[in-house]
Structures are given as structure tokens and as C-alpha cells.
ModelCIF file with pLDDT and N, C-alpha, C, O atoms, coordinates in Angstrom:
data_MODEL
#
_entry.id   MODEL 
#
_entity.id                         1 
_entity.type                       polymer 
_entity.pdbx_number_of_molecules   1 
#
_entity_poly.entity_id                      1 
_entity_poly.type                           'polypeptide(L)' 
_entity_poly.nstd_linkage                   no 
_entity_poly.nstd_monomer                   no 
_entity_poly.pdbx_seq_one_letter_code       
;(UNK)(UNK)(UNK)(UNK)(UNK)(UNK)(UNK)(UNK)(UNK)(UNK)(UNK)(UNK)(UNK)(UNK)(UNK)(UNK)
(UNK)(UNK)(UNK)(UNK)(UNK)(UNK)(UNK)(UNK)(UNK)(UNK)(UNK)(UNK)(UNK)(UNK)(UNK)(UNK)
(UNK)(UNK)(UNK)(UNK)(UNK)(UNK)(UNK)(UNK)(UNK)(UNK)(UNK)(UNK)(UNK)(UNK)(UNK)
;
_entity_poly.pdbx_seq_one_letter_code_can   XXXXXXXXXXXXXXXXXXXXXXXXXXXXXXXXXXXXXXXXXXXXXXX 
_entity_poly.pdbx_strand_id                 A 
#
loop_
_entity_poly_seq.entity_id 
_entity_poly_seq.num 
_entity_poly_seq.mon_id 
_entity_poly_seq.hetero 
1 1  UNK n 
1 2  UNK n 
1 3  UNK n 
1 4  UNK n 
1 5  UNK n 
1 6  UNK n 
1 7  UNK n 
1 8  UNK n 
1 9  UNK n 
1 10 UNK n 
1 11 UNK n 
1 12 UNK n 
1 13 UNK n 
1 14 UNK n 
1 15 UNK n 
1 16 UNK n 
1 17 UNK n 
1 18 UNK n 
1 19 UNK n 
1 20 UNK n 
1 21 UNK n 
1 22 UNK n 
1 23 UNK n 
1 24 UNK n 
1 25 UNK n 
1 26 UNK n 
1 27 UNK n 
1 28 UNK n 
1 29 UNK n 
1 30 UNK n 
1 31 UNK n 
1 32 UNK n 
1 33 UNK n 
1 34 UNK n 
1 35 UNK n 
1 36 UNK n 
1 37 UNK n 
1 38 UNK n 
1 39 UNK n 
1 40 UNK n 
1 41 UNK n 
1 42 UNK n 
1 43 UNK n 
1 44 UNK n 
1 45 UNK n 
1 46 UNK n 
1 47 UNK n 
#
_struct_asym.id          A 
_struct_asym.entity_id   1 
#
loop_
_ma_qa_metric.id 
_ma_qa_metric.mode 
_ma_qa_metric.name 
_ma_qa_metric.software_group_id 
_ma_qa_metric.type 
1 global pLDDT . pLDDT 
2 local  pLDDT . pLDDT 
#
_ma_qa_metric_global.metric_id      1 
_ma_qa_metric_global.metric_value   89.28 
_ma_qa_metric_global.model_id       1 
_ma_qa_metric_global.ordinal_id     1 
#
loop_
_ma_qa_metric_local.label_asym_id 
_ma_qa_metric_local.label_comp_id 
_ma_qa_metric_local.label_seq_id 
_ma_qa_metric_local.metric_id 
_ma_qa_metric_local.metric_value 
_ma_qa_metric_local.model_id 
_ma_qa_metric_local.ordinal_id 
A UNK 1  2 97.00 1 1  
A UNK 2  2 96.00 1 2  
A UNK 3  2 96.00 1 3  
A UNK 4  2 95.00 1 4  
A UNK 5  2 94.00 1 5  
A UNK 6  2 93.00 1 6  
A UNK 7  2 91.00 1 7  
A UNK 8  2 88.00 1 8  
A UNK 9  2 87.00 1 9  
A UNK 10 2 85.00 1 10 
A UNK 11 2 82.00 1 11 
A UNK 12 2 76.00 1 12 
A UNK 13 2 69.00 1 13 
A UNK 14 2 62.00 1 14 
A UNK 15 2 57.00 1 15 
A UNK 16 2 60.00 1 16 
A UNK 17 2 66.00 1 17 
A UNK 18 2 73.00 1 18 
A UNK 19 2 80.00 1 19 
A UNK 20 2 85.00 1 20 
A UNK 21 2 90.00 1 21 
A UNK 22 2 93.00 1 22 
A UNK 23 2 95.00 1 23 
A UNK 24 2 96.00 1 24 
A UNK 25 2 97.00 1 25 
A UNK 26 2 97.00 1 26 
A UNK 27 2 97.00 1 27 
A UNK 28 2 97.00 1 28 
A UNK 29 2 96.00 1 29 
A UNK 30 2 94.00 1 30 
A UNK 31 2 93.00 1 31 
A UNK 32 2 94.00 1 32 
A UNK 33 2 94.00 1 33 
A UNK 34 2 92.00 1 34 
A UNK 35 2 91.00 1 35 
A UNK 36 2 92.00 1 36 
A UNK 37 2 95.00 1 37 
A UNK 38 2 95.00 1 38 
A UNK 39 2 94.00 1 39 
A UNK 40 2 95.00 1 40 
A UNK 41 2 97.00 1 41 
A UNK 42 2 96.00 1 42 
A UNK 43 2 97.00 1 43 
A UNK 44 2 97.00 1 44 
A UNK 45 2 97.00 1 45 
A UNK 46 2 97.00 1 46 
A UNK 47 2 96.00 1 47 
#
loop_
_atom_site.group_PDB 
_atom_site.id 
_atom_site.type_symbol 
_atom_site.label_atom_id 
_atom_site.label_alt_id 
_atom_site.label_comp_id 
_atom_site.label_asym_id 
_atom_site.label_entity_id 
_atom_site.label_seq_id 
_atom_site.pdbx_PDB_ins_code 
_atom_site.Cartn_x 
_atom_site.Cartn_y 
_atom_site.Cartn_z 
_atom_site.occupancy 
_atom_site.B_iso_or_equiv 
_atom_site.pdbx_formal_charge 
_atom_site.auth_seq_id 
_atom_site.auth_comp_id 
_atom_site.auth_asym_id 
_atom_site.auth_atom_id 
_atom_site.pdbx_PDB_model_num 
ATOM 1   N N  . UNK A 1 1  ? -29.237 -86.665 -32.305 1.00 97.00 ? 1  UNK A N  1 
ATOM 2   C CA . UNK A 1 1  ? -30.005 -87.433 -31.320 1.00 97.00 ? 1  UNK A CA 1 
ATOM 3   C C  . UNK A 1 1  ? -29.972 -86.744 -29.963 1.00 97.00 ? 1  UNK A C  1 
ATOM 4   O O  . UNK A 1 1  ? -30.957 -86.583 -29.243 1.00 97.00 ? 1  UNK A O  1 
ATOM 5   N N  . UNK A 1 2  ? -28.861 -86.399 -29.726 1.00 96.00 ? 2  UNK A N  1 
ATOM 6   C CA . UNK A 1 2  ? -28.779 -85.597 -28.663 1.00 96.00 ? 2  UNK A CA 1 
ATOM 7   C C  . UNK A 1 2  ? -29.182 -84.297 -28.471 1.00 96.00 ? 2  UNK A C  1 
ATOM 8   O O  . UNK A 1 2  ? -29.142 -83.779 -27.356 1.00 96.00 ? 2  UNK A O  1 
ATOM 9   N N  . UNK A 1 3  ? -29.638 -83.613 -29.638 1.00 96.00 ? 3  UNK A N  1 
ATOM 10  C CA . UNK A 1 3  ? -30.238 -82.368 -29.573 1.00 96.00 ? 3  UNK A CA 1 
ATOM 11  C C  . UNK A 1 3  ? -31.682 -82.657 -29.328 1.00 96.00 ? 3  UNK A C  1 
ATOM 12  O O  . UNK A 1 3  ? -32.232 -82.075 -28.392 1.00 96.00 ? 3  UNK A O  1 
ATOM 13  N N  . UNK A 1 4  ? -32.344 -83.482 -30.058 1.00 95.00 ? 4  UNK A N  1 
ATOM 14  C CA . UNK A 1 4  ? -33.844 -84.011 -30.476 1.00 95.00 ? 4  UNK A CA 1 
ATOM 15  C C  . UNK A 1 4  ? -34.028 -84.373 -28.605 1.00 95.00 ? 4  UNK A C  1 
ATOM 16  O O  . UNK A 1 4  ? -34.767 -83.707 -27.880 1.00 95.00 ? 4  UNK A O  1 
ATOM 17  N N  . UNK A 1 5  ? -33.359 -85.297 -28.224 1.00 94.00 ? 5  UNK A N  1 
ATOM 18  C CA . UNK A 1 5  ? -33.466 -85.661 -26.635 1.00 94.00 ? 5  UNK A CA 1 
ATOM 19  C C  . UNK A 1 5  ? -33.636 -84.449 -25.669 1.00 94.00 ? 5  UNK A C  1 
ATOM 20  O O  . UNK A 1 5  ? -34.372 -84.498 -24.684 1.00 94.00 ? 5  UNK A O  1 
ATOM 21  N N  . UNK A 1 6  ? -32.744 -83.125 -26.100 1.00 93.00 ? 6  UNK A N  1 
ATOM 22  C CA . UNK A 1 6  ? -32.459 -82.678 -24.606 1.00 93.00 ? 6  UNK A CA 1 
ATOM 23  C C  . UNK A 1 6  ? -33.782 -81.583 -25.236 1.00 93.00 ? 6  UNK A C  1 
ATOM 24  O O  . UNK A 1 6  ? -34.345 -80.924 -24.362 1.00 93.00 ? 6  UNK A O  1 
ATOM 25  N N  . UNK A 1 7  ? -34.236 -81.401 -26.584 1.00 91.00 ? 7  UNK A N  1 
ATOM 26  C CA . UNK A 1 7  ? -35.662 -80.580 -26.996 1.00 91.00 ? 7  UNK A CA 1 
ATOM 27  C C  . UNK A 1 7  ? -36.536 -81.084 -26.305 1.00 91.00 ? 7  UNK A C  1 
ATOM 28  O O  . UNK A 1 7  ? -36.964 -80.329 -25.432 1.00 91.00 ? 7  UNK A O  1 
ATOM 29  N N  . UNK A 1 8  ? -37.008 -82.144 -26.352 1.00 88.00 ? 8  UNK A N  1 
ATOM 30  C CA . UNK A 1 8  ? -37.956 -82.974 -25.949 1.00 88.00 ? 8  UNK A CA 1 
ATOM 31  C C  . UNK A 1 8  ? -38.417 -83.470 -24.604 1.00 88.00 ? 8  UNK A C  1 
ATOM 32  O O  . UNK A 1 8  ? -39.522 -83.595 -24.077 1.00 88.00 ? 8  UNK A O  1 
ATOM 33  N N  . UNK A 1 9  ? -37.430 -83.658 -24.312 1.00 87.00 ? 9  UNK A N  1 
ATOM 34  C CA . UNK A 1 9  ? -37.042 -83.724 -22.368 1.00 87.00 ? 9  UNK A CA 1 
ATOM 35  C C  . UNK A 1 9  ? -36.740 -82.560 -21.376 1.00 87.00 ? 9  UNK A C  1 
ATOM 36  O O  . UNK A 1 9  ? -37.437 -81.945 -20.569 1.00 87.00 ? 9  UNK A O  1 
ATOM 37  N N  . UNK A 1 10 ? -35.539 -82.502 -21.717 1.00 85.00 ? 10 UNK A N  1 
ATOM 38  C CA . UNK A 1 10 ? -35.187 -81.467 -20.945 1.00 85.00 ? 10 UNK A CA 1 
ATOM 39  C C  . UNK A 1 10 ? -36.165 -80.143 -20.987 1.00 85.00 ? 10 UNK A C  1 
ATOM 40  O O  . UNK A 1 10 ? -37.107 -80.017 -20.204 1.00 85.00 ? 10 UNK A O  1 
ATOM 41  N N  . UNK A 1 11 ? -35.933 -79.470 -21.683 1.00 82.00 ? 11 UNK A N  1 
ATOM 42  C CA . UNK A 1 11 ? -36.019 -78.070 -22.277 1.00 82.00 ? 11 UNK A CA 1 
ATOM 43  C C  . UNK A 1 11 ? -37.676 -77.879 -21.902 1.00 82.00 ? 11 UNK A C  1 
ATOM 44  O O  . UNK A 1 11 ? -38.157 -76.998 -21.189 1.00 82.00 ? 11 UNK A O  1 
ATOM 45  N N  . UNK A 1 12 ? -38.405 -78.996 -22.618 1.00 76.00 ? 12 UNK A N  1 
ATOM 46  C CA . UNK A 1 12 ? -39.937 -79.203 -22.262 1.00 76.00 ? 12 UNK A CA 1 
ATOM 47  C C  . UNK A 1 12 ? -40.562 -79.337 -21.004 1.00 76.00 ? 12 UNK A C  1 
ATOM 48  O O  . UNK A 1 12 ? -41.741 -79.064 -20.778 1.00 76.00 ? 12 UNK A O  1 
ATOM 49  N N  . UNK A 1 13 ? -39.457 -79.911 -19.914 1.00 69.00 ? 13 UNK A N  1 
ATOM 50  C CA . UNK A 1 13 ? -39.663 -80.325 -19.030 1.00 69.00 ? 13 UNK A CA 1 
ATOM 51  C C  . UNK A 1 13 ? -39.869 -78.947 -17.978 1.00 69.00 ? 13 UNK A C  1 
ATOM 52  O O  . UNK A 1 13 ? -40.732 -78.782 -17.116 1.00 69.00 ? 13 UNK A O  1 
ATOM 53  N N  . UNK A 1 14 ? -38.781 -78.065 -18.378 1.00 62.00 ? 14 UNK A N  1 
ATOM 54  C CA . UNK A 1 14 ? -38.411 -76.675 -17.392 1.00 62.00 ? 14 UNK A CA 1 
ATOM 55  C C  . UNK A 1 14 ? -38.936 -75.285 -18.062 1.00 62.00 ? 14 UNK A C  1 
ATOM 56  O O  . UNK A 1 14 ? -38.623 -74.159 -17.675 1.00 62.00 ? 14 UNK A O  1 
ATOM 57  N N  . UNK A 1 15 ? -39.989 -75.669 -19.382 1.00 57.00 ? 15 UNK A N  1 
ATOM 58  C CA . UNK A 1 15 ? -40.465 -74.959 -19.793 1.00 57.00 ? 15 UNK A CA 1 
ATOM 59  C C  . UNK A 1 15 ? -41.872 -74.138 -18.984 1.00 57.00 ? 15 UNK A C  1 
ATOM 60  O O  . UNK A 1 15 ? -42.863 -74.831 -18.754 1.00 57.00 ? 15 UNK A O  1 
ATOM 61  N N  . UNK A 1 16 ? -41.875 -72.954 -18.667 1.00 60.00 ? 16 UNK A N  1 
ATOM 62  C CA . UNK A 1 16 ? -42.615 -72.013 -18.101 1.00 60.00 ? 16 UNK A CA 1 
ATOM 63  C C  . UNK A 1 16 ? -43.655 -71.934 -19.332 1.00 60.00 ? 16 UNK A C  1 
ATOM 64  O O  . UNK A 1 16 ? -44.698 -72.546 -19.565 1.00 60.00 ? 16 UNK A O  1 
ATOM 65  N N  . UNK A 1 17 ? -42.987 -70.987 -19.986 1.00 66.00 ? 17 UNK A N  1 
ATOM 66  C CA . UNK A 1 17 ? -44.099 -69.956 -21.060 1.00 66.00 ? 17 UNK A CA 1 
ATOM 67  C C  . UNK A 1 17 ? -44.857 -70.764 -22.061 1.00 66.00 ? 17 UNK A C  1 
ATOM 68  O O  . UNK A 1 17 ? -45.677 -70.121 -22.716 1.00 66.00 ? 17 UNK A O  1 
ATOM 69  N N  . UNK A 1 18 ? -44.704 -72.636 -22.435 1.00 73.00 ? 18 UNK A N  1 
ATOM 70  C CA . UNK A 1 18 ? -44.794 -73.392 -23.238 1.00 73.00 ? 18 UNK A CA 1 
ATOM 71  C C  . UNK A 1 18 ? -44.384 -73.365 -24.772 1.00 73.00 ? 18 UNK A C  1 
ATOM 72  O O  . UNK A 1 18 ? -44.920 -73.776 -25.801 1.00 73.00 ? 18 UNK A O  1 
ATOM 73  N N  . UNK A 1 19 ? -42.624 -72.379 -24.336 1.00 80.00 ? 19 UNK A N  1 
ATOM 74  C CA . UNK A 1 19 ? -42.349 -72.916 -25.673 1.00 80.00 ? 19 UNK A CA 1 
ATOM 75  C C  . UNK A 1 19 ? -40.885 -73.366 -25.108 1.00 80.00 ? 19 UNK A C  1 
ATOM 76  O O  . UNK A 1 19 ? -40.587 -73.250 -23.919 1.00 80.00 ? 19 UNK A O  1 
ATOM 77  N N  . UNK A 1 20 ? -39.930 -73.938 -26.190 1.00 85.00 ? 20 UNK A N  1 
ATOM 78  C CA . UNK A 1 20 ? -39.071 -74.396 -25.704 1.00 85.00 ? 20 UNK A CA 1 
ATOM 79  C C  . UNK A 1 20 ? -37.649 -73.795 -26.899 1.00 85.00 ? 20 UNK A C  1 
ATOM 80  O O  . UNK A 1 20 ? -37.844 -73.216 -27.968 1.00 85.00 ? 20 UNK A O  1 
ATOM 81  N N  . UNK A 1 21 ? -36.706 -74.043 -26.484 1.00 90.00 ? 21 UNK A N  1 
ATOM 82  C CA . UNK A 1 21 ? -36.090 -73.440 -28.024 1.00 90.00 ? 21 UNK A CA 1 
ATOM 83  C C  . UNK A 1 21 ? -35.888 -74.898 -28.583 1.00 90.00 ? 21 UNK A C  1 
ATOM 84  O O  . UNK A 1 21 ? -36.124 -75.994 -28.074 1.00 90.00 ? 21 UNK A O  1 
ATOM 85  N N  . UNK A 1 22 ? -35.353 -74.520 -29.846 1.00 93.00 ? 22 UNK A N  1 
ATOM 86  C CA . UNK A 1 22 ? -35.541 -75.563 -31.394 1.00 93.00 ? 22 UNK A CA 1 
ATOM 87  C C  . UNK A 1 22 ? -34.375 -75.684 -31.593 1.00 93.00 ? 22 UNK A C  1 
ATOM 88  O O  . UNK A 1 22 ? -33.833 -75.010 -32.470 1.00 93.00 ? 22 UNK A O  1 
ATOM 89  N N  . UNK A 1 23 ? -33.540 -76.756 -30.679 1.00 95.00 ? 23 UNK A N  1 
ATOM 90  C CA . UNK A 1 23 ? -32.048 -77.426 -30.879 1.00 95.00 ? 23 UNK A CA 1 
ATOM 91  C C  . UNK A 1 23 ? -31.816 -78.128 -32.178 1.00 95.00 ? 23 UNK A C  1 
ATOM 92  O O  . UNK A 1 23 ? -30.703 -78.341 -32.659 1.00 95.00 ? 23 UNK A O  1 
ATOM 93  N N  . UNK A 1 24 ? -32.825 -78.428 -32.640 1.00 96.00 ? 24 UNK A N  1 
ATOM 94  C CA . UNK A 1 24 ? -32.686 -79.516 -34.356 1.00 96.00 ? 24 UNK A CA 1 
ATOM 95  C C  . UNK A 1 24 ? -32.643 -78.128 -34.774 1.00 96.00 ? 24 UNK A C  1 
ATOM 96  O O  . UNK A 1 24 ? -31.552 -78.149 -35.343 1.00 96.00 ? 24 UNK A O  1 
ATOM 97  N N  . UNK A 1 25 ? -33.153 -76.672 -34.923 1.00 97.00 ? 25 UNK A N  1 
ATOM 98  C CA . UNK A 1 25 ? -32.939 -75.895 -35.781 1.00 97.00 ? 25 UNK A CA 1 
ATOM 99  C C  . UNK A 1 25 ? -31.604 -75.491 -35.709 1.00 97.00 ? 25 UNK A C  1 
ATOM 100 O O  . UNK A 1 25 ? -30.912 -75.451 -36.726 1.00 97.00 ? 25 UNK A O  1 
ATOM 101 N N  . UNK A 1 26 ? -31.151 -75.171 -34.551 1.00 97.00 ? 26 UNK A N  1 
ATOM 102 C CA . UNK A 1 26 ? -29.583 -74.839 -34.051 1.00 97.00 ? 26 UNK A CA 1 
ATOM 103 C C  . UNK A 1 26 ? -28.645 -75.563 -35.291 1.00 97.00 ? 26 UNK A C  1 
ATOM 104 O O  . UNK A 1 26 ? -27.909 -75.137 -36.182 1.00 97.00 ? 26 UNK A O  1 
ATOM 105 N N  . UNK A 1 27 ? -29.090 -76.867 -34.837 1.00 97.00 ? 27 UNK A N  1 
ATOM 106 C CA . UNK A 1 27 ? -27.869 -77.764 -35.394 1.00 97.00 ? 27 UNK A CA 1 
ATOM 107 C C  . UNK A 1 27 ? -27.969 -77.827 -36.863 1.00 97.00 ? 27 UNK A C  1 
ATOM 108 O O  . UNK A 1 27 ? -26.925 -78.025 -37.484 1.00 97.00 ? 27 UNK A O  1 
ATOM 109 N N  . UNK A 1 28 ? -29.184 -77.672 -37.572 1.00 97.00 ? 28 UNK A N  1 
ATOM 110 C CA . UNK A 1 28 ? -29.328 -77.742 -38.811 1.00 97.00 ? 28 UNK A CA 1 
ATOM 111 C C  . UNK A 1 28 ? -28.506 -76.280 -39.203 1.00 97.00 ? 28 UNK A C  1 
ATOM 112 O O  . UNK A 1 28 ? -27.521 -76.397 -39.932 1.00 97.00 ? 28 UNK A O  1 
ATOM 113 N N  . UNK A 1 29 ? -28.828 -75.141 -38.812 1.00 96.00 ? 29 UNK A N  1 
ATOM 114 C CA . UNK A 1 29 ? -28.143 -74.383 -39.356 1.00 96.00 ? 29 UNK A CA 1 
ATOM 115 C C  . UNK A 1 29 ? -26.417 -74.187 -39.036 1.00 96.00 ? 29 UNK A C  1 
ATOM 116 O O  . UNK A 1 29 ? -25.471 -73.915 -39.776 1.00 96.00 ? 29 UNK A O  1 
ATOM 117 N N  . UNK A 1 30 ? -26.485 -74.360 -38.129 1.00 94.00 ? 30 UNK A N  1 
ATOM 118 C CA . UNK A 1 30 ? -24.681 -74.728 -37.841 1.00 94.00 ? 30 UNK A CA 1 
ATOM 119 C C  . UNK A 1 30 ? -24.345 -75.784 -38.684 1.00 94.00 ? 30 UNK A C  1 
ATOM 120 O O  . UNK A 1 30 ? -23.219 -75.486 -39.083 1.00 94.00 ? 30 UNK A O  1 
ATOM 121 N N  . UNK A 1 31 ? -24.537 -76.417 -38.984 1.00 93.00 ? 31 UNK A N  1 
ATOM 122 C CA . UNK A 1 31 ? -23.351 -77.495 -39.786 1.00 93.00 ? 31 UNK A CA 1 
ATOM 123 C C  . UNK A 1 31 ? -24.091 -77.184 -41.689 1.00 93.00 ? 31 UNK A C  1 
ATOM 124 O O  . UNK A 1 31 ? -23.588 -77.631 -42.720 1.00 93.00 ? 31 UNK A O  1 
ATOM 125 N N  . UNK A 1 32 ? -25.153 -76.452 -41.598 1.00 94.00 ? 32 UNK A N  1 
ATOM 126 C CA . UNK A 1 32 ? -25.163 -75.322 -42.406 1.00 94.00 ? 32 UNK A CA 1 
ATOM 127 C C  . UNK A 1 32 ? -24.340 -75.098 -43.445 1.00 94.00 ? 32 UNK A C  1 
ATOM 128 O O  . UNK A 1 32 ? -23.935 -75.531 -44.524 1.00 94.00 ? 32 UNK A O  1 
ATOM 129 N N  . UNK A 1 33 ? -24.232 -73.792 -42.252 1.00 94.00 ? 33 UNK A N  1 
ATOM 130 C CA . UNK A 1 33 ? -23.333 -72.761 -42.731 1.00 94.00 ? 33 UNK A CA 1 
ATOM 131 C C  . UNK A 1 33 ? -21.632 -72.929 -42.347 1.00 94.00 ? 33 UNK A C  1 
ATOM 132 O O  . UNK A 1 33 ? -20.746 -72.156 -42.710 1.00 94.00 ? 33 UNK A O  1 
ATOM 133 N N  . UNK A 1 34 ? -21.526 -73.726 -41.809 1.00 92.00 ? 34 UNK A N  1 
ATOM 134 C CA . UNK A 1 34 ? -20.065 -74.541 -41.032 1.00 92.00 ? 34 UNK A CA 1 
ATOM 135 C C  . UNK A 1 34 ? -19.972 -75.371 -41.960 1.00 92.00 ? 34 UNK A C  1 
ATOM 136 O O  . UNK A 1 34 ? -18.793 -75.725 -41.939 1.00 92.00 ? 34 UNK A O  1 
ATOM 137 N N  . UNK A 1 35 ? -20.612 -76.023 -42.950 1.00 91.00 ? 35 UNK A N  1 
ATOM 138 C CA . UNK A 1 35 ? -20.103 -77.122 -44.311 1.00 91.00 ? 35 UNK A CA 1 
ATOM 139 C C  . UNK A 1 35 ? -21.118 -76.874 -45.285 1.00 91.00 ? 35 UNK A C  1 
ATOM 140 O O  . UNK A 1 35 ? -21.608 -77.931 -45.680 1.00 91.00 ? 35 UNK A O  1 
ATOM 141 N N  . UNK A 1 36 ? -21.439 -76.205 -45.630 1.00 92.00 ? 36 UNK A N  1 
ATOM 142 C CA . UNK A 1 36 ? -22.150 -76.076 -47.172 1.00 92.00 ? 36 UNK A CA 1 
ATOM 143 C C  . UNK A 1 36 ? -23.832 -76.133 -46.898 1.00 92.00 ? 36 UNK A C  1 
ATOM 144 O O  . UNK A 1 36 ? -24.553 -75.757 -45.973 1.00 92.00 ? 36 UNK A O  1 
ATOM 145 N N  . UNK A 1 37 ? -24.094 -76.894 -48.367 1.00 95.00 ? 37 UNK A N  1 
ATOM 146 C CA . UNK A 1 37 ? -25.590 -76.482 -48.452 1.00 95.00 ? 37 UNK A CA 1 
ATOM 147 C C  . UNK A 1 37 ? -26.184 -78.188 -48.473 1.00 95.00 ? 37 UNK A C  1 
ATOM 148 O O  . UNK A 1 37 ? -27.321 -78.466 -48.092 1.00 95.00 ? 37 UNK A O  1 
ATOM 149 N N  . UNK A 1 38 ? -25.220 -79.205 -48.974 1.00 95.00 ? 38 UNK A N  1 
ATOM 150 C CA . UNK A 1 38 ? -25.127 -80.710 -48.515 1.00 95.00 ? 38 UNK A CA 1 
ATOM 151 C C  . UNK A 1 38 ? -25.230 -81.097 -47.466 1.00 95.00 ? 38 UNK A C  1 
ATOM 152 O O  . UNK A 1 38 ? -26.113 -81.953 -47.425 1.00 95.00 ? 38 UNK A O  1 
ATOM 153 N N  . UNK A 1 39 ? -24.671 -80.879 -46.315 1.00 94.00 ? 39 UNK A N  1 
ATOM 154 C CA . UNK A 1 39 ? -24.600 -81.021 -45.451 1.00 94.00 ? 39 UNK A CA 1 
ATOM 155 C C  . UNK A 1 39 ? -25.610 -80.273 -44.353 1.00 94.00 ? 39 UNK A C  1 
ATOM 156 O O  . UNK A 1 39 ? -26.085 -80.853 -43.377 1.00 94.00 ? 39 UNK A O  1 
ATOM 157 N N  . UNK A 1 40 ? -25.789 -79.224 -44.611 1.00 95.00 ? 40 UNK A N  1 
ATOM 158 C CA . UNK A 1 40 ? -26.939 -78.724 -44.028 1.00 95.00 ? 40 UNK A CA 1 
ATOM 159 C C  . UNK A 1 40 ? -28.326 -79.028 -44.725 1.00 95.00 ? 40 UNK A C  1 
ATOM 160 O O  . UNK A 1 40 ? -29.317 -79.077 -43.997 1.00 95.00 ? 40 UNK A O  1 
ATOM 161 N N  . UNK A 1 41 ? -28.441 -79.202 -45.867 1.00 97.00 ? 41 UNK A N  1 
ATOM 162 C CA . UNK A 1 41 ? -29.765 -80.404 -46.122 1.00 97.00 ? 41 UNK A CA 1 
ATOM 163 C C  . UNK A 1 41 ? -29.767 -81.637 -45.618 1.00 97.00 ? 41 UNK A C  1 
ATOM 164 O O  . UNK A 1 41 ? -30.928 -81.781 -45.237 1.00 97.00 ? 41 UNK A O  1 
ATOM 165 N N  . UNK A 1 42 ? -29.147 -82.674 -45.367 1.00 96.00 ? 42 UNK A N  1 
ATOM 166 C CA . UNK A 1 42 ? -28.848 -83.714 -45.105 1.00 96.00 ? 42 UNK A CA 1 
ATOM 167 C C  . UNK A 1 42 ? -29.190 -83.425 -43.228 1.00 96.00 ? 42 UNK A C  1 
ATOM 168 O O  . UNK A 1 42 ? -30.233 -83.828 -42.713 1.00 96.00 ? 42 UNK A O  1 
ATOM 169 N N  . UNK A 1 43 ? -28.391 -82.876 -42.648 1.00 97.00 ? 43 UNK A N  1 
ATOM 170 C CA . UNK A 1 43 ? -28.767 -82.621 -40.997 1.00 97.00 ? 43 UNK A CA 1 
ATOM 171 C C  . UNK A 1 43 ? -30.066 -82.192 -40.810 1.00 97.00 ? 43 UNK A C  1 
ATOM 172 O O  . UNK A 1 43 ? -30.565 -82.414 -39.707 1.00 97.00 ? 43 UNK A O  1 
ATOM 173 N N  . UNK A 1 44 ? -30.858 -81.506 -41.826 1.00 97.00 ? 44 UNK A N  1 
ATOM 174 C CA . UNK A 1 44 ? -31.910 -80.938 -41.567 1.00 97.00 ? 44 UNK A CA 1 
ATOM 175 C C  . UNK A 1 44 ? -32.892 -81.831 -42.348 1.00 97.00 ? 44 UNK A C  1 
ATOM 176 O O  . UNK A 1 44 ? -34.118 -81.748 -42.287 1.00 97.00 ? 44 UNK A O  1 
ATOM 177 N N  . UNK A 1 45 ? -32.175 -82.701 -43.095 1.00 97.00 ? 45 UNK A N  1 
ATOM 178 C CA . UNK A 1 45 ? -33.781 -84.029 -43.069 1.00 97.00 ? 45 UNK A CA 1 
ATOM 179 C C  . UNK A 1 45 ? -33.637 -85.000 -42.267 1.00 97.00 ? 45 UNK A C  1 
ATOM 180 O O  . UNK A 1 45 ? -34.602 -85.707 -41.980 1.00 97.00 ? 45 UNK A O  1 
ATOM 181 N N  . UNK A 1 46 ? -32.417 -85.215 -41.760 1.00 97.00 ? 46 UNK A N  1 
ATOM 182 C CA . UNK A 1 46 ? -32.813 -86.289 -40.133 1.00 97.00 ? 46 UNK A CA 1 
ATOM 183 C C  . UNK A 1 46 ? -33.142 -85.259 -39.317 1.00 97.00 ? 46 UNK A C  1 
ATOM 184 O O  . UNK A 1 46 ? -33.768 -85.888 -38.465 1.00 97.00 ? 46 UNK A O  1 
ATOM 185 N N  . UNK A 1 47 ? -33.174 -84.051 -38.938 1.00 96.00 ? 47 UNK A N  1 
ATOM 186 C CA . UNK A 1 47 ? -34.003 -83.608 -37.727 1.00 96.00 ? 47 UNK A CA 1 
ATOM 187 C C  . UNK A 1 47 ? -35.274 -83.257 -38.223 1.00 96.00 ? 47 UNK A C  1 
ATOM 188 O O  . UNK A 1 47 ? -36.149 -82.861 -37.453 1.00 96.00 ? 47 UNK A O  1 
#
């Protein structure tokens, strides 16, 4: 939730070039490759 927020707000907000970086991708692949292939499916269908 807190990644999805600071994508969306923040990041969008102070964005120049109109792109922003992809914090749900961050986090999907960190808890990834930091706990398996469960767990990184699961983080990456709520984001």
C-alpha cells in the first residue's frame, strides 16, 4: 500500500520526463527472490 501510494503521488507528482519508477515492481521482485516463487506471486497479484 505504501509503495502503490508513494507511485502514484509522490513520484508522479515530481515527475519531469513523465515517467515515474515502478515501486509495485520493486517490491514484487524483492520478496521474490527474498522468499520464493509463492510469495512473489502472491505480492505481485495484489500489486
Amino acid at each position: 500500500i505504501t509503495s502503490f501510494v508513494l507511485q502514484t503521488t509522490v513520484f508522479n507528482f515530481h515527475d519531469m520526463t513523465g515517467v515515474s519508477p515502478d515501486l509495485l515492481m520493486i517490491i514484487t521482485m524483492s520478496f521474490g527472490i527474498m522468499r520464493g516463487r509463492r510469495e512473489g506471486m502472491l505480492t505481485g497479484f495484489f500489486c
